[in-house]
Protein backbone atom coordinates (compact mmCIF):
# COMPACT_ATOMS: atom_id res chain seq x y z
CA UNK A 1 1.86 -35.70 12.54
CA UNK A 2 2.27 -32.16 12.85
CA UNK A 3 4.33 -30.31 15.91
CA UNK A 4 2.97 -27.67 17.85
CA UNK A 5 5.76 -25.40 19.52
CA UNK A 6 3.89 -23.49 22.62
CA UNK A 7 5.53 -20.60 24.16
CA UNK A 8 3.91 -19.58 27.08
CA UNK A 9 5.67 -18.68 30.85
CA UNK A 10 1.98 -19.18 32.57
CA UNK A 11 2.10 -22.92 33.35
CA UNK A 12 -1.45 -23.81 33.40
CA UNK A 13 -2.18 -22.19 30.40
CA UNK A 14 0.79 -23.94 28.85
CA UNK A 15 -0.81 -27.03 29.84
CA UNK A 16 -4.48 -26.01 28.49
CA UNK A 17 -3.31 -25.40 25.18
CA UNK A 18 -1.16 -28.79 25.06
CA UNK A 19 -4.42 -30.69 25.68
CA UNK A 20 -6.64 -29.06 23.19
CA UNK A 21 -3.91 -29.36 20.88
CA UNK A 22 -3.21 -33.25 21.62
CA UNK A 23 -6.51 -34.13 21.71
CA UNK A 24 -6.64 -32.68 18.21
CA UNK A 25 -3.84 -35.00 17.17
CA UNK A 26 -0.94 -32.50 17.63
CA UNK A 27 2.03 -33.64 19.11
CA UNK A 28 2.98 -30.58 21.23
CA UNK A 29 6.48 -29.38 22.64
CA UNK A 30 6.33 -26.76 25.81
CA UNK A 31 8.50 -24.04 26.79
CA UNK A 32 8.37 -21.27 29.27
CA UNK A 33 11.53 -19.75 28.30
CA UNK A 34 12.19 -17.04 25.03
CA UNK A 35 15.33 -18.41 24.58
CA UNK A 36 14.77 -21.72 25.03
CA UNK A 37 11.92 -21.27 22.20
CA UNK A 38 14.12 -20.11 19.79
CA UNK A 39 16.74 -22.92 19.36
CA UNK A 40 13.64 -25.21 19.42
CA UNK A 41 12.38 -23.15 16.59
CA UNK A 42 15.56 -23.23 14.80
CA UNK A 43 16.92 -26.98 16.07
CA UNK A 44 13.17 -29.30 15.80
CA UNK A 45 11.81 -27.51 13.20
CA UNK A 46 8.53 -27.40 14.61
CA UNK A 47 5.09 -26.95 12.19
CA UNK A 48 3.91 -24.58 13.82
CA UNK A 49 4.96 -21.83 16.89
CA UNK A 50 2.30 -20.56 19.57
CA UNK A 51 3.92 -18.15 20.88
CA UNK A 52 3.24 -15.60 23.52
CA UNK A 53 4.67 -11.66 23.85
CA UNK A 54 4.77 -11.62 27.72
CA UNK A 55 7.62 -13.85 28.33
CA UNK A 56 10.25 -13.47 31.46
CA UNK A 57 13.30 -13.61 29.70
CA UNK A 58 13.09 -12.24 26.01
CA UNK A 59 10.27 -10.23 24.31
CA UNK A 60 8.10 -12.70 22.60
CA UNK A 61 8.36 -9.95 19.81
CA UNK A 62 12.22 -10.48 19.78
CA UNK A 63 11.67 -14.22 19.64
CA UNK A 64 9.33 -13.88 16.74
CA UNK A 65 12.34 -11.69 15.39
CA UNK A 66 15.05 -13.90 15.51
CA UNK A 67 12.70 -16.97 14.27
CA UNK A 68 12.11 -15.21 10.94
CA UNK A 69 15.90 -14.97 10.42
CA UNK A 70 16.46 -18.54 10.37
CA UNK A 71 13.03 -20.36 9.47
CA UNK A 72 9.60 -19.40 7.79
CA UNK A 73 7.26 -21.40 10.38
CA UNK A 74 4.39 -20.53 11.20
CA UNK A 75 3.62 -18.14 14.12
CA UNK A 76 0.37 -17.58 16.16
CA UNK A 77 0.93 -14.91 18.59
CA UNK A 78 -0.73 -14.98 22.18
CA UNK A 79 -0.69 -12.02 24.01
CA UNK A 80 -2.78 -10.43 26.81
CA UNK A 81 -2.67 -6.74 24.40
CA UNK A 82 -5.42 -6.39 22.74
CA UNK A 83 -4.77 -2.49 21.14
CA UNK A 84 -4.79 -2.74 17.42
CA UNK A 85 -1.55 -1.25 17.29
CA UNK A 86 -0.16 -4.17 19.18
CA UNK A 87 -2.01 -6.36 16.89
CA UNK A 88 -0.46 -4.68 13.72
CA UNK A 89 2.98 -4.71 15.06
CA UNK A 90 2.86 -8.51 15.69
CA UNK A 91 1.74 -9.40 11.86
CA UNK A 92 4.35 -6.94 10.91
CA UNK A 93 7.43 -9.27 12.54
CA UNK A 94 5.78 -12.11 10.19
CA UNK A 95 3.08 -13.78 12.48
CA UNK A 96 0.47 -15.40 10.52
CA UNK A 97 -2.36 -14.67 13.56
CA UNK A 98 -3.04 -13.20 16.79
CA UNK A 99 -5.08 -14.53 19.67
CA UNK A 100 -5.79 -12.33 22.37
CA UNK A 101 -6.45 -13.35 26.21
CA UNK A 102 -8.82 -14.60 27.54
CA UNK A 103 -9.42 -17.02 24.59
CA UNK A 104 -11.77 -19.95 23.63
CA UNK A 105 -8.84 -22.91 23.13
CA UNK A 106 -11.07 -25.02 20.76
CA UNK A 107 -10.84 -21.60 18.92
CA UNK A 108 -7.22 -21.19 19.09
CA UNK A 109 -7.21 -24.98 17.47
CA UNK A 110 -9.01 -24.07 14.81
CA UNK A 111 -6.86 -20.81 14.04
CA UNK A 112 -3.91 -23.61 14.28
CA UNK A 113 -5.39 -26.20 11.63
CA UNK A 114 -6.26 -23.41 9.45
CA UNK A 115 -2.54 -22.07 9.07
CA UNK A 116 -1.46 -25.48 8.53
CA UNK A 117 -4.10 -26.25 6.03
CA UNK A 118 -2.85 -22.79 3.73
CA UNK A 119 0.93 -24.26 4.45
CA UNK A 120 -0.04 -27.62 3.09
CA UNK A 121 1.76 -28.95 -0.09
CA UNK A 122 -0.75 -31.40 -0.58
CA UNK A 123 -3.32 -28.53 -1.35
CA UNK A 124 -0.51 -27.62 -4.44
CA UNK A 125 -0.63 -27.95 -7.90
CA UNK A 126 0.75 -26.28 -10.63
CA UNK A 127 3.10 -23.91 -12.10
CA UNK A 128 1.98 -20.09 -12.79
CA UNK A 129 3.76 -17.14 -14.69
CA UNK A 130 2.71 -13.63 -14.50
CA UNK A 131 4.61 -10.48 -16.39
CA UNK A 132 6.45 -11.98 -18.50
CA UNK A 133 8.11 -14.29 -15.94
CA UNK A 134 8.16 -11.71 -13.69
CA UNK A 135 6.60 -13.46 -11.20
CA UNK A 136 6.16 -16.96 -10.92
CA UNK A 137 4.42 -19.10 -8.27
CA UNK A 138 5.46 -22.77 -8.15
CA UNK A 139 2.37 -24.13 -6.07
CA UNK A 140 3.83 -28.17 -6.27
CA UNK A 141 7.32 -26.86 -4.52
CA UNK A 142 5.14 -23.96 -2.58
CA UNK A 143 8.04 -21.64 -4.06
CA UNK A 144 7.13 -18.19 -5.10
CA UNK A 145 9.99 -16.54 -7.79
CA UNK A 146 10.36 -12.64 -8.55
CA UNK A 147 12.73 -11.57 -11.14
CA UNK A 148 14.69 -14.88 -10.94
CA UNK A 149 14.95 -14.63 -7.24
CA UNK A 150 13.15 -16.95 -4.86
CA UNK A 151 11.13 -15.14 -2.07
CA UNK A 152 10.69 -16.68 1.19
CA UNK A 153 6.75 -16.35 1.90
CA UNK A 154 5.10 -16.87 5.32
CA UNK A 155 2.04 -19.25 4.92
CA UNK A 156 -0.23 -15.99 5.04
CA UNK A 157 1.57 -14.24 2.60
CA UNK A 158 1.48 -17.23 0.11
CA UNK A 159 -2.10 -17.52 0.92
CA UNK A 160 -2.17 -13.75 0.18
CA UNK A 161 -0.90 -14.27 -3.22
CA UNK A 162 -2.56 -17.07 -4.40
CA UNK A 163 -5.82 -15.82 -3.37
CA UNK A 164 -4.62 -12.69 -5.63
CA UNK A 165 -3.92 -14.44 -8.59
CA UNK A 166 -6.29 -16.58 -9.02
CA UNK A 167 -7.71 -14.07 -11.09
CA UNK A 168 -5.56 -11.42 -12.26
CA UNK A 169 -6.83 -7.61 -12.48
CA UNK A 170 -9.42 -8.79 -9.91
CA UNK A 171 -10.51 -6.66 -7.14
CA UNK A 172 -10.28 -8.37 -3.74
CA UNK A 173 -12.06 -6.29 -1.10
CA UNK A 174 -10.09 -6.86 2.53
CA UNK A 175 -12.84 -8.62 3.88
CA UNK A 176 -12.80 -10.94 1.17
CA UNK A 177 -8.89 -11.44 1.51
CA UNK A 178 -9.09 -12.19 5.17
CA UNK A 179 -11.99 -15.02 4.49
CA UNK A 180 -9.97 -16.63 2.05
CA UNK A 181 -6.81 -16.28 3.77
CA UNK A 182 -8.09 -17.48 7.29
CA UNK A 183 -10.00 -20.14 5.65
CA UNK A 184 -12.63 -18.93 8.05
CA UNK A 185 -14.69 -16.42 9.20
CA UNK A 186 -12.49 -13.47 11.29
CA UNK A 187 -14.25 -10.79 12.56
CA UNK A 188 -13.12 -7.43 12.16
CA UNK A 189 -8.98 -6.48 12.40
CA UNK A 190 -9.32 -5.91 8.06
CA UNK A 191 -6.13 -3.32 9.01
CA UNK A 192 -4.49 -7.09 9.29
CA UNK A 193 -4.80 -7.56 5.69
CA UNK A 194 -2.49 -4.43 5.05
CA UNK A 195 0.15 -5.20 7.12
CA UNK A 196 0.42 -8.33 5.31
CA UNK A 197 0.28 -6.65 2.07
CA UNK A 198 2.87 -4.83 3.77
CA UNK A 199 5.34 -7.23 4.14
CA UNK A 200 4.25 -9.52 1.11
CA UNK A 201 5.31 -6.13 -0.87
CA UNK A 202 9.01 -5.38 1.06
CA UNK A 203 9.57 -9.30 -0.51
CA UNK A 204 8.12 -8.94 -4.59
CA UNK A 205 8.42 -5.22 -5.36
CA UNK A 206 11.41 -3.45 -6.91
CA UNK A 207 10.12 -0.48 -4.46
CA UNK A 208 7.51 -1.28 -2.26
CA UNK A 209 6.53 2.41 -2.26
CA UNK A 210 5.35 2.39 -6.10
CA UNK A 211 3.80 -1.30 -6.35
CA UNK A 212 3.43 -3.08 -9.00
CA UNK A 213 2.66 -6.50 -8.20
CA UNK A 214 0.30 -6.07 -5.40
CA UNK A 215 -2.02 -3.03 -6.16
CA UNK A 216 -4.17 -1.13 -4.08
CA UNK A 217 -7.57 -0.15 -5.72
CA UNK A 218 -9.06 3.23 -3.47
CA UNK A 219 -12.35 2.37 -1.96
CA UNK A 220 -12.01 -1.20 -3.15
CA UNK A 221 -8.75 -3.34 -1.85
CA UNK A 222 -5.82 -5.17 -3.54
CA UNK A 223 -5.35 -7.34 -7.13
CA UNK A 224 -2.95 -8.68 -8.77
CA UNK A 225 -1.55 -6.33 -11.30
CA UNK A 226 0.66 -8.75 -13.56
CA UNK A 227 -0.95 -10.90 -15.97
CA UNK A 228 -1.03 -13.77 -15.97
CA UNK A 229 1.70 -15.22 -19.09
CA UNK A 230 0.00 -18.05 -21.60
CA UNK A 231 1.17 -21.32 -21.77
């Protein structure tokens, strides 16, 4: 069973999302407190963190912060700012989405089961070299390599680079990315998809400022732009 961490200070929402989540066969862990959340984070290794930016105590943005130090869980933001800006800033820390308030919670639960379907290792299989063994994605340990060092990939970002190369030299518009990423359809927000590229790119390029790996095609998206190695 899989362990929802939710962060939120508003106690009735707190309680909402808990019973969505249990009756969806979550066992679910509550805090109202930033601090608090992160030694859960970093002590029960939760599957998941729901957390939201308004809290009393710490910046859910700091929390997110010191989370990604320690752990690669999964984060869904929940915040009541909506600007895109604040949107962007939140993927940029390493959350994998971003709910806005007011939300639908069966929607939320569905955001929640598709970021732990893409972290599944059950969905694995298979060993892939690209460049020379420049790259190599290990989908049975869910362990991406880059020059003989492993990189530490958020469950977006490894669903950002296996969508990617499963065809090398493929063009991937943004729209495309985020359906295959999400595992669902998401509306708008394609500036998402860059500020995942983003950060996949500050982990697998030499310098992130001439890519290699992860290419941007003008008009058209992103690809892969090692090949892939034969066997």
């Amino acid at each position: 069973m899989h362990t929802v961490l939710v962060v939120e200070d508003e106690r009735k929402l707190r309680e909402l999302v808990r019973g969505y989540l249990e009756r969806a066969g979550f066992a679910v862990l509550t805090t109202g407190s930033g601090a608090e959340a992160i030694q859960l984070g970093q002590t029960v290794a939760p599957s998941l963190v729901v957390l939201d930016l308004g809290l009393p105590d710490i910046p859910g943005e700091e929390v997110a912060r010191e989370l990604r130090t320690t752990t690669q869980v999964p984060i869904l933001m929940l915040t009541a700012k909506s600007a895109d800006e604040d949107r962007i800033r939140g993927l940029e820390l390493g959350a994998d989405d971003y709910v806005t308030k007011p939300f639908v919670p069966r929607e939320l639960v569905l955001r929640v089961q598709a970021i732990l379907r893409r972290h599944d290792p059950q969905e694995a299989g298979g060993v892939r070299s690209f460049g020379d063994g420049e790259l190599v994605i290990d989908e049975d340990r869910r362990e991406v390599t880059v020059r003989d060092t492993t990189a530490a990939l958020t469950p977006t970002e490894w669903a950002l680079l296996t969508a990617l190369a499963a065809t090398p030299g493929r063009v991937y518009s943004r729209a495309e990315l985020i359906n295959r990423t999400r595992g669902y359809e998401y509306e708008g927000y394609e500036r998402t998809v860059d500020s995942h590229v983003k950060n996949l790119r500050r982990k697998l390029e030499e310098d992130p400022r001439v890519p290699r790996i992860v290419e941007t095609v003008l008009g058209g998206g992103y690809r892969l732009g090692l090949p892939r190695d034969r066997t």
